[in-house]
C-alpha atoms as a PDB file:
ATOM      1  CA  UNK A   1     -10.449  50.004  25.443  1.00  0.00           C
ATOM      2  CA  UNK A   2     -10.949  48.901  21.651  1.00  0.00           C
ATOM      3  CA  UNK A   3      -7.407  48.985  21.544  1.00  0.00           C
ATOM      4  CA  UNK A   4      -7.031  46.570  23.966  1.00  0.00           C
ATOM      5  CA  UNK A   5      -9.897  44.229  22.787  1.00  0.00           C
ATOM      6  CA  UNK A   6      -8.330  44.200  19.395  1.00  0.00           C
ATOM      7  CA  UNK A   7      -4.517  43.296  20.928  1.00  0.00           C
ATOM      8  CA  UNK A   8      -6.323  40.296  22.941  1.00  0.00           C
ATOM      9  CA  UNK A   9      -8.596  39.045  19.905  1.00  0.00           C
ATOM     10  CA  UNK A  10      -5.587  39.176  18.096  1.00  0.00           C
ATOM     11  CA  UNK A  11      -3.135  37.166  20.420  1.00  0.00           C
ATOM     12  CA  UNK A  12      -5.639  34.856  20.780  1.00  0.00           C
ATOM     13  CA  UNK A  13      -5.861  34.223  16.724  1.00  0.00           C
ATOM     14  CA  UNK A  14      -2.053  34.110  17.008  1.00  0.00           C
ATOM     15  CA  UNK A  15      -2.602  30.965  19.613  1.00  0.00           C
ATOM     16  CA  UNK A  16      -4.959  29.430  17.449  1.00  0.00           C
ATOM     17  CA  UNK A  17      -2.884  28.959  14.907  1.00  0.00           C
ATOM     18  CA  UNK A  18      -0.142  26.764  15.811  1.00  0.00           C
ATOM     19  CA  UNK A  19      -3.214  24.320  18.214  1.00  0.00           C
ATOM     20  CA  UNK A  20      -5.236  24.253  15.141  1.00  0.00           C
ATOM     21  CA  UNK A  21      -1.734  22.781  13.125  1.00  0.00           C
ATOM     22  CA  UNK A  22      -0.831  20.442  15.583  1.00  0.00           C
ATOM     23  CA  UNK A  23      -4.332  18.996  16.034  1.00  0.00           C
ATOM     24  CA  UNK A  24      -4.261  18.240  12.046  1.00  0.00           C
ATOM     25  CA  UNK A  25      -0.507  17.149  12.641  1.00  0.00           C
ATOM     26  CA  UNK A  26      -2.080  14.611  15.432  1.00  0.00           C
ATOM     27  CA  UNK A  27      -4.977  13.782  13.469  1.00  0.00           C
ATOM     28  CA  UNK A  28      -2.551  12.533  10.147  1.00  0.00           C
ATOM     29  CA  UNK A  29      -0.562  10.757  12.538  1.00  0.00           C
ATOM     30  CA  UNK A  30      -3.614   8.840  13.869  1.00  0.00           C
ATOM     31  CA  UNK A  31      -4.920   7.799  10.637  1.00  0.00           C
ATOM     32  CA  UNK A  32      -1.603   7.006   8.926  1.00  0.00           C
ATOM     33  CA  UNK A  33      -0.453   5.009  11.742  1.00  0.00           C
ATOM     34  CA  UNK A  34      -3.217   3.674  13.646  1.00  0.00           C
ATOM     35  CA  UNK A  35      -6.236   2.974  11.573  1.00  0.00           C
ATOM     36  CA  UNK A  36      -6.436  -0.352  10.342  1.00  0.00           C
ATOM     37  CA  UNK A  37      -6.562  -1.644   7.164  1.00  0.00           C
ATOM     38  CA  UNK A  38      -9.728  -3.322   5.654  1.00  0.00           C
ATOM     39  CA  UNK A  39      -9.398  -7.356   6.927  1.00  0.00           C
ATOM     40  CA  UNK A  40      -8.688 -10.229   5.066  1.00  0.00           C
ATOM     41  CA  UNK A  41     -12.511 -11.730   5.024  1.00  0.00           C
ATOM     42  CA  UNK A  42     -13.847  -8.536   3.984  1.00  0.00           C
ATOM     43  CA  UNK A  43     -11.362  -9.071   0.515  1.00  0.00           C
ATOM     44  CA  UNK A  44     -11.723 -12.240   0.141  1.00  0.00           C
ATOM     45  CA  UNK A  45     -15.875 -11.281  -0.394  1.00  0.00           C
ATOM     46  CA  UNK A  46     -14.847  -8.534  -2.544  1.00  0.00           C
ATOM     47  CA  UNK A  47     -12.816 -10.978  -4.389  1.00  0.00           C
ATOM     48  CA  UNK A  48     -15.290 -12.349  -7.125  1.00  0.00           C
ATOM     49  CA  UNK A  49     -16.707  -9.013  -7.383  1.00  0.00           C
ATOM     50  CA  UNK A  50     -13.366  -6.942  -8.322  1.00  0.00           C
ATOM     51  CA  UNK A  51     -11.099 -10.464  -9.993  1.00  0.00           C
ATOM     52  CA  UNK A  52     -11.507  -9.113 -13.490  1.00  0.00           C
ATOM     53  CA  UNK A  53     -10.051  -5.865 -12.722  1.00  0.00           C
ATOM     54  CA  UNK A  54      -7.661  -7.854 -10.471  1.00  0.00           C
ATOM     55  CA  UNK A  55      -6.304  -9.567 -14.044  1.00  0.00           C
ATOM     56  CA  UNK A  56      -6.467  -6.035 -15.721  1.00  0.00           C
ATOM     57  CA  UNK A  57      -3.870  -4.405 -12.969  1.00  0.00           C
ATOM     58  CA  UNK A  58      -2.080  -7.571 -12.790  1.00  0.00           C
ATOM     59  CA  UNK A  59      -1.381  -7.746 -16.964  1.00  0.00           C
ATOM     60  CA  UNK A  60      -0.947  -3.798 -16.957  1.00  0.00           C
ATOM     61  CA  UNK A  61       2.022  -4.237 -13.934  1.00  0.00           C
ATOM     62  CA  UNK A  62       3.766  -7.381 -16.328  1.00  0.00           C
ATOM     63  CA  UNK A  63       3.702  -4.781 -19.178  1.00  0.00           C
ATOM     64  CA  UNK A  64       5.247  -2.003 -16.948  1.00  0.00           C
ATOM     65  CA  UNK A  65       7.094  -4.412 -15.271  1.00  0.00           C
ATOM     66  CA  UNK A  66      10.144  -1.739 -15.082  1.00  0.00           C
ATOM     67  CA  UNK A  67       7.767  -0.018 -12.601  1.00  0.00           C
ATOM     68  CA  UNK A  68       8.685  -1.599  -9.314  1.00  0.00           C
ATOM     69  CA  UNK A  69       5.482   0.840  -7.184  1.00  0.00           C
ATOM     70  CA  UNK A  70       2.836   2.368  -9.214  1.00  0.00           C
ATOM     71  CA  UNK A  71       0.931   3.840  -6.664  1.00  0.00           C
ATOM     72  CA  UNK A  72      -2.551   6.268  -7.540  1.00  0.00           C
ATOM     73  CA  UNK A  73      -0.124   9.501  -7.086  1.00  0.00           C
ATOM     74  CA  UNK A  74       3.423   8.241  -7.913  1.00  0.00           C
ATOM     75  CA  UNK A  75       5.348   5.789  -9.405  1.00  0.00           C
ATOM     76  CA  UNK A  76       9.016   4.398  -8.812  1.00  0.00           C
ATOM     77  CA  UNK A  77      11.548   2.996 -11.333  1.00  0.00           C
ATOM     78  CA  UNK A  78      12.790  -0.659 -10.530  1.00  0.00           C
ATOM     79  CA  UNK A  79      14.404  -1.804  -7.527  1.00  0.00           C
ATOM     80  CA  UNK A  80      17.699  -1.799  -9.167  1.00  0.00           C
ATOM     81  CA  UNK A  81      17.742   1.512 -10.432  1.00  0.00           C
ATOM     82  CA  UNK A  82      15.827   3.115  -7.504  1.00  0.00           C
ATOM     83  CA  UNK A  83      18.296   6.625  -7.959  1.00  0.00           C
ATOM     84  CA  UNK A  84      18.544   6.142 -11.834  1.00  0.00           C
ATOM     85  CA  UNK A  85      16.044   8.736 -13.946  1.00  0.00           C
ATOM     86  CA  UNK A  86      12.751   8.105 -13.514  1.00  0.00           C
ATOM     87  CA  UNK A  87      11.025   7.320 -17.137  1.00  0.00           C
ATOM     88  CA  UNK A  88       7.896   8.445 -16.785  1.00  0.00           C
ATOM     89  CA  UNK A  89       4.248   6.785 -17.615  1.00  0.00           C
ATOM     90  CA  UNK A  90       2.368   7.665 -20.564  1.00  0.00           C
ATOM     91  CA  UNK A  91      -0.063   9.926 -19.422  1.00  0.00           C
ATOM     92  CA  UNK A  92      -3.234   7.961 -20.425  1.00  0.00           C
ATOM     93  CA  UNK A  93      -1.904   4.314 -18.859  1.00  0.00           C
ATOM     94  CA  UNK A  94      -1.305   6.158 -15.470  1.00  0.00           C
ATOM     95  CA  UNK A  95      -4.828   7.058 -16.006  1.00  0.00           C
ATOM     96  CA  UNK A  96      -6.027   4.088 -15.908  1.00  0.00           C
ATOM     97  CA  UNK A  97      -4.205   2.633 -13.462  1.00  0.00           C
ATOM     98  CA  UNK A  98      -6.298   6.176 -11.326  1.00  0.00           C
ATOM     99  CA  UNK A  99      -9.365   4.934 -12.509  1.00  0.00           C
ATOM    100  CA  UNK A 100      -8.942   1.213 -11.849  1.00  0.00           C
ATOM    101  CA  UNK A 101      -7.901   1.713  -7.973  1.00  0.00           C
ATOM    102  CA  UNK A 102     -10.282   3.678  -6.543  1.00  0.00           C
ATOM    103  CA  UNK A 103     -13.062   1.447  -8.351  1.00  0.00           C
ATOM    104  CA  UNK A 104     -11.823  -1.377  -6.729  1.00  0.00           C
ATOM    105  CA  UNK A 105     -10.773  -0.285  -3.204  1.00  0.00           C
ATOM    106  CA  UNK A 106      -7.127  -0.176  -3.992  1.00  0.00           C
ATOM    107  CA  UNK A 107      -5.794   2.788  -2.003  1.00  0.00           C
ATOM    108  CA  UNK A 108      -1.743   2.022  -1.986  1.00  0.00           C
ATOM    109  CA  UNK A 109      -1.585   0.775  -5.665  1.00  0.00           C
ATOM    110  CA  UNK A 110       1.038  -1.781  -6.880  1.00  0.00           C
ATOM    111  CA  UNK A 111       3.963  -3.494  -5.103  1.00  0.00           C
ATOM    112  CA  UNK A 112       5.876  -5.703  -8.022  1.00  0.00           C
ATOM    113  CA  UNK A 113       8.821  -7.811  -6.814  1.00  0.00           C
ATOM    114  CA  UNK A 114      12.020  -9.119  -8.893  1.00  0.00           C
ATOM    115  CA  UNK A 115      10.379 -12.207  -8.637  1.00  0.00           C
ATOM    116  CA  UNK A 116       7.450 -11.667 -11.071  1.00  0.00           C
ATOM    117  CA  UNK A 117       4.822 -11.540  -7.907  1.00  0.00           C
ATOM    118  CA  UNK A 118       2.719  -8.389  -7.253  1.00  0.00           C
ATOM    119  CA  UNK A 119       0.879  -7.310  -4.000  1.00  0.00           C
ATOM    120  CA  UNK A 120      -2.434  -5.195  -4.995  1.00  0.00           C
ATOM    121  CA  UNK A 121      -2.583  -3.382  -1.736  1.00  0.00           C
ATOM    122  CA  UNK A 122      -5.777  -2.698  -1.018  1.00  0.00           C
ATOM    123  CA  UNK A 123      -5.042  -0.040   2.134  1.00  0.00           C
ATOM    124  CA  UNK A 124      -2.424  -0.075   4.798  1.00  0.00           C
ATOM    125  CA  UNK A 125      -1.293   2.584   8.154  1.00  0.00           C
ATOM    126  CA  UNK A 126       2.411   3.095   9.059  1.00  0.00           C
ATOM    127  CA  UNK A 127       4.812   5.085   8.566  1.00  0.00           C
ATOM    128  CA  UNK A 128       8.333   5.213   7.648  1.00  0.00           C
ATOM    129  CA  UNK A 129       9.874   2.350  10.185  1.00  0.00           C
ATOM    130  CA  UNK A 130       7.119  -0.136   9.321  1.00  0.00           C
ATOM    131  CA  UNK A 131       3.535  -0.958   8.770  1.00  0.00           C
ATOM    132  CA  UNK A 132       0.646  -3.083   8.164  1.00  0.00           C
ATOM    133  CA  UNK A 133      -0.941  -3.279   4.838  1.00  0.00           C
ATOM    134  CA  UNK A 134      -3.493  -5.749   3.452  1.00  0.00           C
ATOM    135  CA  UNK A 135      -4.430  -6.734  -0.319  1.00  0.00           C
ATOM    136  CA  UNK A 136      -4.400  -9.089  -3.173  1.00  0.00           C
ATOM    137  CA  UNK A 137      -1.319 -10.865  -4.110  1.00  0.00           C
ATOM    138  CA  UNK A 138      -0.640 -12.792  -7.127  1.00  0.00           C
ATOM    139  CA  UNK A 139       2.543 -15.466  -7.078  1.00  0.00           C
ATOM    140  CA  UNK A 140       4.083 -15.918 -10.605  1.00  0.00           C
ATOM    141  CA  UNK A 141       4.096 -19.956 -11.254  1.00  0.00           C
ATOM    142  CA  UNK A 142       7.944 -19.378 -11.535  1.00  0.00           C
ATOM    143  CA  UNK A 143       9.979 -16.880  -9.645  1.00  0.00           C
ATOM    144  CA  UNK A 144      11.786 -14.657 -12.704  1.00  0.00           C
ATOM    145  CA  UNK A 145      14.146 -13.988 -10.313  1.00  0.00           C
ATOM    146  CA  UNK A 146      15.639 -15.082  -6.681  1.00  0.00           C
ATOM    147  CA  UNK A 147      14.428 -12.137  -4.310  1.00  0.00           C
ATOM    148  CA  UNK A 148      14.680 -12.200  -0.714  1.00  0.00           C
ATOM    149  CA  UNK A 149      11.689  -9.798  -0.022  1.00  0.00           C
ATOM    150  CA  UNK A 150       9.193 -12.529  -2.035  1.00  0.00           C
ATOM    151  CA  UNK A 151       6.276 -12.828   0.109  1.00  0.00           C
ATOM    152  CA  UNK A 152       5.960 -15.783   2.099  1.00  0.00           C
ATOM    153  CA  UNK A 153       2.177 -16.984   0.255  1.00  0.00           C
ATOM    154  CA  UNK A 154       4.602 -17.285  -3.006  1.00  0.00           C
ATOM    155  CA  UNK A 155       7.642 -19.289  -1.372  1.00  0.00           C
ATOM    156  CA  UNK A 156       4.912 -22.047   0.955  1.00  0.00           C
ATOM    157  CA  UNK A 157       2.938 -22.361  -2.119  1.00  0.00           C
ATOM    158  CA  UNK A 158       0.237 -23.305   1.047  1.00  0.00           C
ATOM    159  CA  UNK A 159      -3.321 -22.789   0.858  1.00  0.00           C
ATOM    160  CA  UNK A 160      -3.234 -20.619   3.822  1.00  0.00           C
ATOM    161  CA  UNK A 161      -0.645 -19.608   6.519  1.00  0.00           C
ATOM    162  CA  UNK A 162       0.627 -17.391   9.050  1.00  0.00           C
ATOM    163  CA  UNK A 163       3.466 -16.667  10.858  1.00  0.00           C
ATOM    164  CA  UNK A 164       3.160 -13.465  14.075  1.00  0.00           C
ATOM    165  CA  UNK A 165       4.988 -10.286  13.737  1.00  0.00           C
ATOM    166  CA  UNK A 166       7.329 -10.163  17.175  1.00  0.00           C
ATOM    167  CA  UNK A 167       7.915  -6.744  17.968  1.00  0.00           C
ATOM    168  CA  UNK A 168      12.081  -5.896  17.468  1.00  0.00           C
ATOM    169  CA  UNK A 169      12.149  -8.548  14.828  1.00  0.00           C
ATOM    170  CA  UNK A 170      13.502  -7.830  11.492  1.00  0.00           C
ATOM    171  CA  UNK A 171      10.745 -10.415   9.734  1.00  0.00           C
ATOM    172  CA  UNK A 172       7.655  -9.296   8.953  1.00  0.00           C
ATOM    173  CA  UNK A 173       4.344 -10.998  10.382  1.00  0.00           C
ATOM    174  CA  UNK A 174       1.894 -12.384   7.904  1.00  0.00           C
ATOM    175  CA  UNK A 175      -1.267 -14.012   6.824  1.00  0.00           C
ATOM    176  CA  UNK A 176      -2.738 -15.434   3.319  1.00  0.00           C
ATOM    177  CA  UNK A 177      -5.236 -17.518   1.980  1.00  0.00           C
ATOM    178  CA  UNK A 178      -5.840 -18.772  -1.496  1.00  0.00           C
ATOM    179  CA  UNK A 179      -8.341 -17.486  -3.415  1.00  0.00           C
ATOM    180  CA  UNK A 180      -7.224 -18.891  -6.492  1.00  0.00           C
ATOM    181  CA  UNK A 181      -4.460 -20.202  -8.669  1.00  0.00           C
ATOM    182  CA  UNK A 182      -1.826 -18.319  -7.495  1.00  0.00           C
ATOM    183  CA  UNK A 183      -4.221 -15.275  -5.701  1.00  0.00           C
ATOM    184  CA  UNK A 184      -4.197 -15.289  -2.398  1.00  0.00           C
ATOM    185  CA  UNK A 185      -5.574 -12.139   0.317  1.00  0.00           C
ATOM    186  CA  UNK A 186      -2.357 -11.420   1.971  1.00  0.00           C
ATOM    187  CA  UNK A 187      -1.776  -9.542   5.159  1.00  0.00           C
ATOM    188  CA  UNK A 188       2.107  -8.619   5.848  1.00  0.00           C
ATOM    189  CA  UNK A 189       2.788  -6.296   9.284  1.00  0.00           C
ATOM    190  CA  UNK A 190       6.085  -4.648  11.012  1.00  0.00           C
ATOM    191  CA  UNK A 191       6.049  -2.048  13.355  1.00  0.00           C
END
């Protein structure tokens, strides 16, 4: 009879297991992909509060400008040498760029584009096909470079705008409003 028992606790540990994995498989698919991030009113309130640091990340990512992601666990090399060898950040800048985030509500780090502009994204949920993040972007007066991915706040040069995502599309959905000279909260989307 304690044989038995035993055999049954045991198969029942052995079903356990792979419910218990796909409830935490379901449960990172639900907050990667579903969970919104924080809205554009809630950063624009932040904004006065965190704009210093806002100047810090956004001198740091001109310095490292050959750093086209720096996000608070990885970095990426730039856009035009995306398979070349990654060169690696000095151990105490990456630092700070780990300290800086998470005191400001950054939780996807740095987005810098050919074109000089950066996107401070403040959070985001998708996955690999397409996604919705929100944050603080900065448009450089001059583009250094043409790039077709430049986000729409920098090309209007508008004090606010939008244009809907359309499901199927290939163009990203968006909203921004100026905070600043050349800030704005931006809002880009593409399932």
């Amino acid at each position: 009879m304690a044989g038995h028992r035993a055999r049954c606790h045991f198969s029942a540990f052995l079903i356990s297991i792979p419910l218990l994995l796909f409830a935490v498989l379901l449960a990172g698919i639900y907050f990667t992909s579903f969970v919104e991030p924080p809205k554009l009113a809630a950063l624009k309130r932040d904004y006065s509060e965190v704009r210093a640091d806002m100047e810090t990340l956004l001198r740091m990512s001109g310095e490292d400008s050959n750093y086209w992601r720096i996000a608070p666990t990885w970095f990426t090399h730039n856009q035009e040498n995306r398979q070349g060898p990654q060169i690696p950040l000095p151990q105490a800048r990456w630092d700070l760029y780990r300290k800086l985030f998470p005191q400001n509500g950054i939780k996807l780090g740095i987005k810098r584009y050919r074109s000089g502009d950066v996107f401070i994204m403040a959070d985001g949920a998708g996955n690999w096909e397409g996604g919705h993040s929100t944050g603080y972007l900065h448009c450089a007066s001059t583009a250094e470079e043409i790039d077709e991915q430049r986000p729409s706040a920098c090309v209007l040069n508008q004090a606010q705008g939008e244009r809907k995502y359309v499901r199927g599309s290939n163009a990203w959905g968006y909203r921004f409003e100026r905070l600043a000279e050349h800030w704005y909260v931006y809002d880009e989307i593409r399932w």
